[in-house]
PDB file of N, CA and C in Angstrom:
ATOM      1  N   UNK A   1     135.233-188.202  84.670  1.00  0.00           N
ATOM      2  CA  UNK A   1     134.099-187.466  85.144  1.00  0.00           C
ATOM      3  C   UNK A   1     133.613-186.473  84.102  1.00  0.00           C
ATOM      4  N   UNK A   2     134.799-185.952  83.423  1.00  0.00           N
ATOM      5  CA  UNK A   2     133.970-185.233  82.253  1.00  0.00           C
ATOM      6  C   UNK A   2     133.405-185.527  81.281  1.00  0.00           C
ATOM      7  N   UNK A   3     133.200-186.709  80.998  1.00  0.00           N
ATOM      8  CA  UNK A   3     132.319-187.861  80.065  1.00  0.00           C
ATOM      9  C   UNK A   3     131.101-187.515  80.591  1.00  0.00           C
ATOM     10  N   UNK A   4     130.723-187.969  82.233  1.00  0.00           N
ATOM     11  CA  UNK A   4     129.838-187.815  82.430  1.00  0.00           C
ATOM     12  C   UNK A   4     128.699-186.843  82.984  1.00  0.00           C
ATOM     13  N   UNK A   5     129.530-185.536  82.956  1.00  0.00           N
ATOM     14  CA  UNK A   5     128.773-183.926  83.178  1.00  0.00           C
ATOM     15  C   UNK A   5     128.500-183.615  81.933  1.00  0.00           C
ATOM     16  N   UNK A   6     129.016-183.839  80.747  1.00  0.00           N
ATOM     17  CA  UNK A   6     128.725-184.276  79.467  1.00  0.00           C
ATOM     18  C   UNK A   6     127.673-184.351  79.017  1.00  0.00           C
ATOM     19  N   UNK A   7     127.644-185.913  79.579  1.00  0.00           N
ATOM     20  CA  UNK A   7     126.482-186.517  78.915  1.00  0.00           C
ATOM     21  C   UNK A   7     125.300-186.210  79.777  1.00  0.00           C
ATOM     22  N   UNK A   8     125.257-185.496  81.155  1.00  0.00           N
ATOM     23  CA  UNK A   8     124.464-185.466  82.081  1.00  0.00           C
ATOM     24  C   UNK A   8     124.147-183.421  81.918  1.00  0.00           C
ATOM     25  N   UNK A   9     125.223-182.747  81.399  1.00  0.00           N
ATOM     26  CA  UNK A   9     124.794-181.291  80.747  1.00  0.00           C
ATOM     27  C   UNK A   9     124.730-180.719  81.998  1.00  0.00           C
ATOM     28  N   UNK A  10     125.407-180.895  82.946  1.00  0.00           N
ATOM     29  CA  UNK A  10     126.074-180.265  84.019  1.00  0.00           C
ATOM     30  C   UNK A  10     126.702-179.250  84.012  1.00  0.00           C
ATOM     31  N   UNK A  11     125.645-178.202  84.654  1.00  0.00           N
ATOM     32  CA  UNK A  11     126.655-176.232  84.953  1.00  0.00           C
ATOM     33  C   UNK A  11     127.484-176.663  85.949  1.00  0.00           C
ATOM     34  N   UNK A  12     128.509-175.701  85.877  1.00  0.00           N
ATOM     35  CA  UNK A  12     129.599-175.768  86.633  1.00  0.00           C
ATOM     36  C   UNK A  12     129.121-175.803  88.149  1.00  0.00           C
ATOM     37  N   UNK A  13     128.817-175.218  88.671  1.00  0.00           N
ATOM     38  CA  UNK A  13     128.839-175.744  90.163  1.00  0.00           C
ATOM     39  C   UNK A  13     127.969-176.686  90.391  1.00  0.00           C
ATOM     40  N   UNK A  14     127.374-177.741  89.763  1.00  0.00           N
ATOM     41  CA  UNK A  14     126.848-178.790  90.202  1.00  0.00           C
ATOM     42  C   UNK A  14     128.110-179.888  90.015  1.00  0.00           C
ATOM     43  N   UNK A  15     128.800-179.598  88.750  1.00  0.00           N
ATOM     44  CA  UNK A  15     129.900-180.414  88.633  1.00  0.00           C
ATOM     45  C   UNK A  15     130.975-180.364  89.668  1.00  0.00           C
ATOM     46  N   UNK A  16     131.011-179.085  90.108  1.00  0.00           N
ATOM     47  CA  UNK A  16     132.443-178.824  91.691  1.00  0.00           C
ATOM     48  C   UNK A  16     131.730-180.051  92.626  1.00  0.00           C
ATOM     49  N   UNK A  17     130.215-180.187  92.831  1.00  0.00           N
ATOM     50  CA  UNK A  17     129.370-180.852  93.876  1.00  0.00           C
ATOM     51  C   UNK A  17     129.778-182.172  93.644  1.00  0.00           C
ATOM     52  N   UNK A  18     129.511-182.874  92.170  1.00  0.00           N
ATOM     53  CA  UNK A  18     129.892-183.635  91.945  1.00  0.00           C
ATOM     54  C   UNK A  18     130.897-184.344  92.439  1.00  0.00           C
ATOM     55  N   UNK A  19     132.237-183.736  91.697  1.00  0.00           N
ATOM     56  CA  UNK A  19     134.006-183.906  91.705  1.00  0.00           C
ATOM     57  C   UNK A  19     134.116-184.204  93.302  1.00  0.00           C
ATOM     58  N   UNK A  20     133.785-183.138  94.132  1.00  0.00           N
ATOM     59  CA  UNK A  20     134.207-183.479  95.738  1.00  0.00           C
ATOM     60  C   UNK A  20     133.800-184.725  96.395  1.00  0.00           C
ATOM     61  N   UNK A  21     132.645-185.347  95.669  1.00  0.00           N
ATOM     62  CA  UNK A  21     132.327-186.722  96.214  1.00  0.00           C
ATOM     63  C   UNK A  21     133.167-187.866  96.059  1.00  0.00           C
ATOM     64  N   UNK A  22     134.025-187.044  95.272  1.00  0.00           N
ATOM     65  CA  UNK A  22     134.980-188.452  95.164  1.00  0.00           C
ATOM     66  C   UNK A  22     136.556-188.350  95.537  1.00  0.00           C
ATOM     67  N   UNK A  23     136.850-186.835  96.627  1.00  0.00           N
ATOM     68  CA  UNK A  23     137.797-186.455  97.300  1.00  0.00           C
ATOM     69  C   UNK A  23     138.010-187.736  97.761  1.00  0.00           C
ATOM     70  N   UNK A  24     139.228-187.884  98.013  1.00  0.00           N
ATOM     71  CA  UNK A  24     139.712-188.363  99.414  1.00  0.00           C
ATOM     72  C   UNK A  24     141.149-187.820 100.136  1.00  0.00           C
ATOM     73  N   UNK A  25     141.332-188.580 101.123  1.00  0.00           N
ATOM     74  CA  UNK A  25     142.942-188.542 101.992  1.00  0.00           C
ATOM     75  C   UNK A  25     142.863-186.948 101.711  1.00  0.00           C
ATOM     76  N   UNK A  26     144.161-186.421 101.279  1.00  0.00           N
ATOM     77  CA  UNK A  26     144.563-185.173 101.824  1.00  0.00           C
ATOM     78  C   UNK A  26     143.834-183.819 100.289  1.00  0.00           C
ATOM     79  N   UNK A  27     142.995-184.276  99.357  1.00  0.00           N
ATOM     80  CA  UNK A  27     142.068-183.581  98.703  1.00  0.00           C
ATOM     81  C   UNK A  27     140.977-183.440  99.334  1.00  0.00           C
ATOM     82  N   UNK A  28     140.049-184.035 100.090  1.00  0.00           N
ATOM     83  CA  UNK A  28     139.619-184.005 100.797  1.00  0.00           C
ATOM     84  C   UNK A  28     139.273-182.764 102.369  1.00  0.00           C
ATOM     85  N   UNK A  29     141.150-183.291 102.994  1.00  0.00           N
ATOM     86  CA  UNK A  29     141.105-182.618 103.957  1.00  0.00           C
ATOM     87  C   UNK A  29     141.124-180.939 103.275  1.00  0.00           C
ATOM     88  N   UNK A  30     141.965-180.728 102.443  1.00  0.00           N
ATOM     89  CA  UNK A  30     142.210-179.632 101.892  1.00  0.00           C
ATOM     90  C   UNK A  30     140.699-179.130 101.128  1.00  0.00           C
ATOM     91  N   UNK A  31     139.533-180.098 100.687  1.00  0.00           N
ATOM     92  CA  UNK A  31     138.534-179.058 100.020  1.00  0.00           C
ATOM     93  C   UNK A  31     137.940-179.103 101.963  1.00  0.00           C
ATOM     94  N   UNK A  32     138.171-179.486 102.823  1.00  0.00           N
ATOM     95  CA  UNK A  32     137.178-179.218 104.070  1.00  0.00           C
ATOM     96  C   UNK A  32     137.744-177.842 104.555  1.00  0.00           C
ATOM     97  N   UNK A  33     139.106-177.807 104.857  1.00  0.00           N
ATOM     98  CA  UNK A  33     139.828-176.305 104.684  1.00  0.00           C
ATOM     99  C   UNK A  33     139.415-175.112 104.269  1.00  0.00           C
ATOM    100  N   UNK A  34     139.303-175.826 102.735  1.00  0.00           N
ATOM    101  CA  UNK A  34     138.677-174.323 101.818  1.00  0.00           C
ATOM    102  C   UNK A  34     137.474-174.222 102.234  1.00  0.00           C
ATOM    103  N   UNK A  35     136.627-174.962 102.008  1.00  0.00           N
ATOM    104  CA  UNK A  35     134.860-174.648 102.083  1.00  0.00           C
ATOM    105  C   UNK A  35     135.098-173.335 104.236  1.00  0.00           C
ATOM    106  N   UNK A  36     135.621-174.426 104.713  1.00  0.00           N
ATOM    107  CA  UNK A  36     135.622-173.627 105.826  1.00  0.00           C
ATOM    108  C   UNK A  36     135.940-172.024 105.850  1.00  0.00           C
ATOM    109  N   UNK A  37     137.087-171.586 105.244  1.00  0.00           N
ATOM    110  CA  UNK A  37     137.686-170.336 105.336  1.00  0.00           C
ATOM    111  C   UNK A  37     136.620-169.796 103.999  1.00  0.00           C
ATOM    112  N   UNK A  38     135.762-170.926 103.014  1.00  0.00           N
ATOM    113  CA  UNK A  38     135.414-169.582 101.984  1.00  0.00           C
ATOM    114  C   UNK A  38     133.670-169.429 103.084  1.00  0.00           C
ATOM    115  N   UNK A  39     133.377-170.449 103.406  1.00  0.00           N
ATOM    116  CA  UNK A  39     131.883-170.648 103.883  1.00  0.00           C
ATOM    117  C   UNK A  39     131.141-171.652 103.212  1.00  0.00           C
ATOM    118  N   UNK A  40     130.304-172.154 103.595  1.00  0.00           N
ATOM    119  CA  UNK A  40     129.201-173.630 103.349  1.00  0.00           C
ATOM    120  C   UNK A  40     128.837-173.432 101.778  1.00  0.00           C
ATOM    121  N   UNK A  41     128.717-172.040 100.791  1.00  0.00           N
ATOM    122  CA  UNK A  41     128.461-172.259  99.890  1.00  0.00           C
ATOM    123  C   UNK A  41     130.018-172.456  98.492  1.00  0.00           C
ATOM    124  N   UNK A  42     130.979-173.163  99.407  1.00  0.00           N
ATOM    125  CA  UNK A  42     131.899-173.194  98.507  1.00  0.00           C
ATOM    126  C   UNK A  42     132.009-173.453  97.050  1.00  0.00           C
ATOM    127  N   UNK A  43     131.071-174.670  96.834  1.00  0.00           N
ATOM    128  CA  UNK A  43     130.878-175.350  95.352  1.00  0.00           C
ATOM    129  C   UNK A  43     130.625-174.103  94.823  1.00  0.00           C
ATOM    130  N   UNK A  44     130.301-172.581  94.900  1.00  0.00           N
ATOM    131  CA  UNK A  44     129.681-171.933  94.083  1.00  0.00           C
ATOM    132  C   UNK A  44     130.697-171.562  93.235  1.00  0.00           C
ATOM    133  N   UNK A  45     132.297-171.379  94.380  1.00  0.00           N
ATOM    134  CA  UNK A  45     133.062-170.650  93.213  1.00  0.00           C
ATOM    135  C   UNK A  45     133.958-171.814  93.128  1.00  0.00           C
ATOM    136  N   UNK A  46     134.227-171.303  91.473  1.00  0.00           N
ATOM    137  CA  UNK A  46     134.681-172.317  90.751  1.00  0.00           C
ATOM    138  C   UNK A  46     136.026-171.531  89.456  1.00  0.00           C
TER     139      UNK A  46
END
């Protein structure tokens, strides 16, 4: 994935947006966790 924030010149929180699309099983459950306890704008912190 970092090839392609790279080549695509991706700031960091578009890249967190990115990365989570490709959570699964228990990364996943755990970024739904976090976003919950931080709030809906989680991708921001990074």
């Amino acid at each position: 994935m970092e090839k392609i924030f790279d080549v695509m010149g991706c700031e960091d929180a578009f890249k967190t947006r990115l990365a989570v699309y490709k959570f699964e099983g228990n990364a996943l459950a755990w970024w739904k966790a976090y976003k919950q306890a931080k709030g809906g704008d989680a991708w921001l912190v990074t």
